[in-house]
N, C-alpha and C. Protein backbone atom coordinates (compact mmCIF):
# COMPACT_ATOMS: atom_id res chain seq x y z
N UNK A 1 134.17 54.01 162.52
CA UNK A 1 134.94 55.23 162.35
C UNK A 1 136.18 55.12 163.24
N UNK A 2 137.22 55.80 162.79
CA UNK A 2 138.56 55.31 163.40
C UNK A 2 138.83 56.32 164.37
N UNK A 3 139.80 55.86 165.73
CA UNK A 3 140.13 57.39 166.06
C UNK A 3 140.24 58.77 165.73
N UNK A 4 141.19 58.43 164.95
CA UNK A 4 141.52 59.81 164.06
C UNK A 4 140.78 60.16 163.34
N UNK A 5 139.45 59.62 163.04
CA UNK A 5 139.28 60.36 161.65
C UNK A 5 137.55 61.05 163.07
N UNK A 6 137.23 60.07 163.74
CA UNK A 6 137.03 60.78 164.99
C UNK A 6 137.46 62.52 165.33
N UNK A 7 138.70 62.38 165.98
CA UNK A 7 139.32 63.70 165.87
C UNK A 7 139.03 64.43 165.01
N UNK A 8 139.04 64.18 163.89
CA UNK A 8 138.89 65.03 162.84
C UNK A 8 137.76 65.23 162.17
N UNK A 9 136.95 64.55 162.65
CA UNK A 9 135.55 65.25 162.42
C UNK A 9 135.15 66.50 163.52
N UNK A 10 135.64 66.26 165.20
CA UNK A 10 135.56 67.03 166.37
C UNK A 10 136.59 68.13 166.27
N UNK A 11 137.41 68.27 165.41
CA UNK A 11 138.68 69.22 165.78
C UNK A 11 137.97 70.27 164.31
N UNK A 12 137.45 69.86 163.12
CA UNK A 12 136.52 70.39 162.28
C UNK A 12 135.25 71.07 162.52
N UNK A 13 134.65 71.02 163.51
CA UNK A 13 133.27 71.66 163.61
C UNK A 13 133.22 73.00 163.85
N UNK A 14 132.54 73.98 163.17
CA UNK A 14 132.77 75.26 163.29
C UNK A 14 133.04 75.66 165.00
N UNK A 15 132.28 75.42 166.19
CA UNK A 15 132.38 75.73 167.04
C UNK A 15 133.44 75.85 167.61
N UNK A 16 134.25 74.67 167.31
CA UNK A 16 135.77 74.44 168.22
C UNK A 16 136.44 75.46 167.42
N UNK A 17 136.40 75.51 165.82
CA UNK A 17 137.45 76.65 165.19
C UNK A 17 137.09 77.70 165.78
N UNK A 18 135.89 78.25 166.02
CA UNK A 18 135.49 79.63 166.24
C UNK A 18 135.96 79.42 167.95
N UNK A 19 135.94 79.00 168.57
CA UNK A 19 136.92 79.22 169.94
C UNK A 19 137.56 79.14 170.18
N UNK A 20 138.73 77.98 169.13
CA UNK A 20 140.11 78.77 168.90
C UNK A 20 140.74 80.26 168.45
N UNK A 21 139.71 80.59 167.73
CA UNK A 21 140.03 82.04 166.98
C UNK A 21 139.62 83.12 168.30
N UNK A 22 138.86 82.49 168.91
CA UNK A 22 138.14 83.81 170.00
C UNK A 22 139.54 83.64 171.17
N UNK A 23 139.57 82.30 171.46
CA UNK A 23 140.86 82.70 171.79
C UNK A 23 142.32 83.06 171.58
N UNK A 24 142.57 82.71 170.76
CA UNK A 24 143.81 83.44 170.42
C UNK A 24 143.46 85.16 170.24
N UNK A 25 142.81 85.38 169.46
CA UNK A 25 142.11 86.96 169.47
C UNK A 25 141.53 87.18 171.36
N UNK A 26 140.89 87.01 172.24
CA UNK A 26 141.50 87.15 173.46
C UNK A 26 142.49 87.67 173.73
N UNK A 27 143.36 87.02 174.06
CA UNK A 27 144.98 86.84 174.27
C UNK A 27 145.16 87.76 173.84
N UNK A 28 145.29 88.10 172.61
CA UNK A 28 145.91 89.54 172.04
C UNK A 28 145.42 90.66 172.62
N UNK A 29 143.95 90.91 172.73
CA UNK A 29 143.29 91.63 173.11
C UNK A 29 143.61 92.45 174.76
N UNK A 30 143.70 91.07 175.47
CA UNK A 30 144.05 91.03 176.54
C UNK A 30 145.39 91.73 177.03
N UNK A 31 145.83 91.17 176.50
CA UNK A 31 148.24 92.33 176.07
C UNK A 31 147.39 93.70 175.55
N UNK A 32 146.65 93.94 174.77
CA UNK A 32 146.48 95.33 174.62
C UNK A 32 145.51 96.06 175.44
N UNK A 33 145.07 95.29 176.21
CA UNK A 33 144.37 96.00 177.51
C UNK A 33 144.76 95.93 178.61
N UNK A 34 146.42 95.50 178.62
CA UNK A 34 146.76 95.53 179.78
C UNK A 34 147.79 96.67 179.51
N UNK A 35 148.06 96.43 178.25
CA UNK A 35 149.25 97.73 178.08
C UNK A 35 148.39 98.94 178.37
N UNK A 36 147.15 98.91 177.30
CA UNK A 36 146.64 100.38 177.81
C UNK A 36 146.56 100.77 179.75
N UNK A 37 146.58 99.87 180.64
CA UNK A 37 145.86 99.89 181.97
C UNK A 37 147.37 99.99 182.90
N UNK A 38 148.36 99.54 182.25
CA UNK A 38 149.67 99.70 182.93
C UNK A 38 150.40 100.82 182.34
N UNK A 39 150.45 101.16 180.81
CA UNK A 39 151.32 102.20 180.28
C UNK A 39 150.43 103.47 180.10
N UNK A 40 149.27 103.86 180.16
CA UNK A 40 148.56 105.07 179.81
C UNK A 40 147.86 105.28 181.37
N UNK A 41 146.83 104.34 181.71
CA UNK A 41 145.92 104.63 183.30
C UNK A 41 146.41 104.97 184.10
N UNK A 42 147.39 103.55 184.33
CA UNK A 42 148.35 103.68 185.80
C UNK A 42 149.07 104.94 186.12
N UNK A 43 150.37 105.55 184.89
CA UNK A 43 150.70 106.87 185.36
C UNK A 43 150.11 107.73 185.73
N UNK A 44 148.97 107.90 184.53
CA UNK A 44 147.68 109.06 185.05
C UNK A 44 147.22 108.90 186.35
N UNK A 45 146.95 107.84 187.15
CA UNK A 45 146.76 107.38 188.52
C UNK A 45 147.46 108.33 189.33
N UNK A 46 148.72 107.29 189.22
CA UNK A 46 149.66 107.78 189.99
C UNK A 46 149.77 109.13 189.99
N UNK A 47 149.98 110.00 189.40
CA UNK A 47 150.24 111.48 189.05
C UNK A 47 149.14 112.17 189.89
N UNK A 48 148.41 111.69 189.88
CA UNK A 48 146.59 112.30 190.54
C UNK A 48 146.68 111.89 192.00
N UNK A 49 147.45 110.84 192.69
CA UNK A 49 147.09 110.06 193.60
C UNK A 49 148.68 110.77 194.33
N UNK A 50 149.56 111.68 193.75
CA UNK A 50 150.35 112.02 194.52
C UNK A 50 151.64 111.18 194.40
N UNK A 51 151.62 110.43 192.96
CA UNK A 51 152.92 109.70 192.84
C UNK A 51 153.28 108.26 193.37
N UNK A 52 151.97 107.91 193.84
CA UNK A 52 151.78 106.67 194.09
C UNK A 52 151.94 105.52 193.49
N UNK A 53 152.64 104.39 193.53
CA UNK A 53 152.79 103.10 192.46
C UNK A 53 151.81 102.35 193.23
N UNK A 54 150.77 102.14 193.29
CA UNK A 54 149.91 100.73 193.79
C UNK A 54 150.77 99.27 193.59
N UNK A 55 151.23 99.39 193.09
CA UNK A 55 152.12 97.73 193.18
C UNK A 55 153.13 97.39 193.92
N UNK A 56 153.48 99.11 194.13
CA UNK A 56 154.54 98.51 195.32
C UNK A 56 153.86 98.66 197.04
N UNK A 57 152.54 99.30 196.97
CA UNK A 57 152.12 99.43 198.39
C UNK A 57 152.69 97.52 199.11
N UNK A 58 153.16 97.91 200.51
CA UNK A 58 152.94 96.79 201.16
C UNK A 58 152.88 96.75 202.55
N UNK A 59 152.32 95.40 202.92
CA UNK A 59 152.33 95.85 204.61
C UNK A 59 153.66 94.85 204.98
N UNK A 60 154.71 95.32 205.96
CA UNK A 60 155.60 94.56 206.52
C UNK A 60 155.38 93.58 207.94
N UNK A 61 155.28 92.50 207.32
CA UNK A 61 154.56 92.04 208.62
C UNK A 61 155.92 90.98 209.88
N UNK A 62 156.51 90.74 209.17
CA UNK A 62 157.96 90.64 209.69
C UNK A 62 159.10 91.22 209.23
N UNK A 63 160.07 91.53 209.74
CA UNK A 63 161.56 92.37 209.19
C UNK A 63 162.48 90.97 208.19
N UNK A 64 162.91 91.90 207.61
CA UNK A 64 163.85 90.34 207.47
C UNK A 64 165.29 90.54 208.10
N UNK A 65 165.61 89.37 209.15
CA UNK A 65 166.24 89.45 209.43
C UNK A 65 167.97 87.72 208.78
N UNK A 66 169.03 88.78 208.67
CA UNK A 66 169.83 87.89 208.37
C UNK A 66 169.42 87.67 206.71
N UNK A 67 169.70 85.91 206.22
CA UNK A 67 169.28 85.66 205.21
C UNK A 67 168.03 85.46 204.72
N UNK A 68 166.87 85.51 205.91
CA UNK A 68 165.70 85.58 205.34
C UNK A 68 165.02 86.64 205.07
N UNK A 69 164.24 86.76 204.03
CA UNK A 69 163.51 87.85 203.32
C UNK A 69 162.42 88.53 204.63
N UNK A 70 161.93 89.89 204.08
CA UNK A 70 160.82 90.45 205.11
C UNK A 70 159.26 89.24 204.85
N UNK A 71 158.66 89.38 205.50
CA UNK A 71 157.25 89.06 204.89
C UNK A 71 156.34 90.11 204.97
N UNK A 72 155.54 89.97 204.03
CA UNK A 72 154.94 91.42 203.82
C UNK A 72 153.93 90.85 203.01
N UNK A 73 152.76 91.44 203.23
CA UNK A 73 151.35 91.49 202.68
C UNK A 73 151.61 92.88 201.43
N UNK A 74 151.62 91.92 200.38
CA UNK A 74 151.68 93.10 199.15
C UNK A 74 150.14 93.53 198.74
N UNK A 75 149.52 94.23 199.14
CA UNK A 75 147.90 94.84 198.81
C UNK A 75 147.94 95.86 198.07
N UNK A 76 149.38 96.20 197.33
CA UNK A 76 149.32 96.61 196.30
C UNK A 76 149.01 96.37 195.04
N UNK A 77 150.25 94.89 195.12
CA UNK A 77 149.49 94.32 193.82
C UNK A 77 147.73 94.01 193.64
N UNK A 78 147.51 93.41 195.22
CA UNK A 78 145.92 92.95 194.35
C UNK A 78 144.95 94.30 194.51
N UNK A 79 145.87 95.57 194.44
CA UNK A 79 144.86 96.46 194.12
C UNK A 79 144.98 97.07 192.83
N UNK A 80 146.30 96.78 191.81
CA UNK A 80 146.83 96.72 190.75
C UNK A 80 145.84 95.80 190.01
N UNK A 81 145.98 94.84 190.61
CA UNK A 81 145.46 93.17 189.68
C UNK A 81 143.71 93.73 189.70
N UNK A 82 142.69 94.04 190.71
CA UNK A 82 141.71 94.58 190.69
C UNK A 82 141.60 95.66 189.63
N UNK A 83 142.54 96.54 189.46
CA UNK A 83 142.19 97.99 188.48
C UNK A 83 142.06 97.41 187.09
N UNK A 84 143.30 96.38 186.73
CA UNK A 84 143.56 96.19 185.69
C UNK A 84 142.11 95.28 185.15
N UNK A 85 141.74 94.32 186.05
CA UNK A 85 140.63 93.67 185.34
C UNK A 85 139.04 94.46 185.49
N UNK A 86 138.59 95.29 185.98
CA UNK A 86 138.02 95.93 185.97
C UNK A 86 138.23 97.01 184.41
N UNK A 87 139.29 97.45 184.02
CA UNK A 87 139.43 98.14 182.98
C UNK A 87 139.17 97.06 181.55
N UNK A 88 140.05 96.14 182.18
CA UNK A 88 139.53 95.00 181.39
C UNK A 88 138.35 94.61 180.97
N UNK A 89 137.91 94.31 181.71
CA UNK A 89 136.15 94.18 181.62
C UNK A 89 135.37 94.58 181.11
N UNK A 90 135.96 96.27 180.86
CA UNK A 90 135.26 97.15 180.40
C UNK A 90 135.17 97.07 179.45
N UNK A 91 136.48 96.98 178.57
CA UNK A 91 136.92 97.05 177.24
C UNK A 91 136.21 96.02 176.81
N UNK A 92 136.29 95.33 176.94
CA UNK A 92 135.47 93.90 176.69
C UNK A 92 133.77 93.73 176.24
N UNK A 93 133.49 94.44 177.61
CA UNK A 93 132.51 94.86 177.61
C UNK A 93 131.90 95.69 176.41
N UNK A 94 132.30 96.93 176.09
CA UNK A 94 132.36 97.95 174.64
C UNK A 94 132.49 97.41 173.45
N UNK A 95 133.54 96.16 173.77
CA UNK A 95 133.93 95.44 172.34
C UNK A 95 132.90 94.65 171.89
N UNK A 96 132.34 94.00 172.94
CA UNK A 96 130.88 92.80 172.80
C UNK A 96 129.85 93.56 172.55
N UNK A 97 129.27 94.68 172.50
CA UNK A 97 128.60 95.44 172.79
C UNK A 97 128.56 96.21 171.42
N UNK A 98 130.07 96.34 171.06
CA UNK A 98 129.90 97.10 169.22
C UNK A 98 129.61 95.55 168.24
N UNK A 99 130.10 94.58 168.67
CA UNK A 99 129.76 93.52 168.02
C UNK A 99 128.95 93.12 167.66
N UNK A 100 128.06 93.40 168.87
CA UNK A 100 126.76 93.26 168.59
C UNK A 100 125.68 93.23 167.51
N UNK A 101 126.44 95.39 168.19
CA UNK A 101 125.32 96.35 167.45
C UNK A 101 126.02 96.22 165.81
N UNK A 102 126.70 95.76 165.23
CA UNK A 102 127.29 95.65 164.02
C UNK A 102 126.50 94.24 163.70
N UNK A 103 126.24 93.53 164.19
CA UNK A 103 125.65 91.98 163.53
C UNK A 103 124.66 91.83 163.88
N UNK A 104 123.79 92.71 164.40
CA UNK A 104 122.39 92.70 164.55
C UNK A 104 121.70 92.83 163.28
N UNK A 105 120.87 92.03 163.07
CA UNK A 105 120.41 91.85 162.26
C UNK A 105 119.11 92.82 161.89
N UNK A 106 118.62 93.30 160.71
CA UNK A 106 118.04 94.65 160.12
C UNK A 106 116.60 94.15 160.98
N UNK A 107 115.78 94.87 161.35
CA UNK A 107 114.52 94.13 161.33
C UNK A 107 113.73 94.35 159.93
N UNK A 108 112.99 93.45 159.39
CA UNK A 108 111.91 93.27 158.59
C UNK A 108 110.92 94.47 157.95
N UNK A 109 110.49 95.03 157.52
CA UNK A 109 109.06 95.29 157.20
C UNK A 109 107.94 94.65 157.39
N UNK A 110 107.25 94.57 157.82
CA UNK A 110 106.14 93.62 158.38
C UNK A 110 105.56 93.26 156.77
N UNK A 111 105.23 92.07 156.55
CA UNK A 111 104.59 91.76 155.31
C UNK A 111 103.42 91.90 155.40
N UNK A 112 102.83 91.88 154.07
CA UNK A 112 101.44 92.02 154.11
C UNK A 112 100.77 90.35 154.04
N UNK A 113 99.18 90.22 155.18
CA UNK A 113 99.30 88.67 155.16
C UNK A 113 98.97 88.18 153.79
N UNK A 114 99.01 86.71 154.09
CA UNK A 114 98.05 86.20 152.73
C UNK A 114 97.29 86.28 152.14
N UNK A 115 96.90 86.20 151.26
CA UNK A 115 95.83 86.41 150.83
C UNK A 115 94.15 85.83 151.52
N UNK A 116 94.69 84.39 151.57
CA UNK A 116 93.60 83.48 152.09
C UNK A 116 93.37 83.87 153.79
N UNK A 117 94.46 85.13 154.62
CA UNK A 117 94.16 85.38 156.05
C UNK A 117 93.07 86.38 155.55
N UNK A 118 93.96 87.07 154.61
CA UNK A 118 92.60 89.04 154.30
C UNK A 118 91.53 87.96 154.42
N UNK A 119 91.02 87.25 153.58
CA UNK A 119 89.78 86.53 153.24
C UNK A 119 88.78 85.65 154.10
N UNK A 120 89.17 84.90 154.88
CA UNK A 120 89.36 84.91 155.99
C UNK A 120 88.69 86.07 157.27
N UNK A 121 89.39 86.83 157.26
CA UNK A 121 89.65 87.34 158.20
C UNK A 121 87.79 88.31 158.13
N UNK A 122 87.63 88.99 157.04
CA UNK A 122 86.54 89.36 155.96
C UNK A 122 85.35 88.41 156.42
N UNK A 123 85.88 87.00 156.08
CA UNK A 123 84.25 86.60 156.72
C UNK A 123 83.76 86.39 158.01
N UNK A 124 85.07 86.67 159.28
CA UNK A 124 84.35 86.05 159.86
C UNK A 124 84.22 87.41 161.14
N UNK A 125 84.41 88.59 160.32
CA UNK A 125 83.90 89.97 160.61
C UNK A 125 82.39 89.84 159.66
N UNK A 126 82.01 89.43 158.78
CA UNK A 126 80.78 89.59 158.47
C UNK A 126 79.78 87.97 159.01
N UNK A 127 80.21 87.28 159.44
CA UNK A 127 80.12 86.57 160.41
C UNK A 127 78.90 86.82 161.77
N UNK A 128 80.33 87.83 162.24
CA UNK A 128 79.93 88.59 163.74
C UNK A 128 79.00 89.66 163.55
N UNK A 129 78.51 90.53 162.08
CA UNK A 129 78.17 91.12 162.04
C UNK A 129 76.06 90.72 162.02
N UNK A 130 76.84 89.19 161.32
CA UNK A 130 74.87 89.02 161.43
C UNK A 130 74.53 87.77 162.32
């Protein structure tokens, strides 16, 4: 078997397509759970929290002086970057979760056994009986 045709038996197998598709669907997913968590949450935050931007909190830990910049511990952002994947998560979470419950499969009716178990089953209750 040749390289390529190698490849192309491995780049063919349902698994790899289906995790290309999960990811690219990701990705998208992901832009729309961040928009919801930056354009709808965050203001509501802020508004509640007294007008607060969490991304810009920072600590100044040197001035800047001249041409060099301040240094500063931004613990805003990673309290931004924390909200957002936590909301994230969630969504995710709900989404795997309806997926689920949508492809779960029906359960059964219990069948009735075989014939040869009823029969079976018959003698060796009259069996025990003598």
């Amino acid at each position: 078997m040749s390289f390529i045709q190698e490849f192309k038996a491995f780049a063919m197998r349902g698994n790899v397509i289906d995790l290309a598709v999960g990811v690219i669907i990701g990705g998208a997913f992901g832009k729309i759970v961040s928009s919801l968590v930056s354009d709808v949450f965050m203001p509501i935050l802020g508004l509640i929290s007294g007008g607060v931007n969490f991304s810009e909190l920072k600590l100044t830990l040197v001035e800047a002086a001249g041409n060099e910049p301040a240094v500063t511990l931004n613990y805003g952002q990673f309290i931004q970057q924390v909200f957002d994947f936590t909301i994230i998560a969630f969504a995710i979470f709900l989404f795997i979760k309806a997926i689920n419950k949508l492809s779960k499969p029906k359960e059964e009716a219990p069948s009735a056994p075989p014939a040869e178990q009823v029969l079976l089953t018959e003698i060796r209750d009259l069996l025990k009986k003598s």
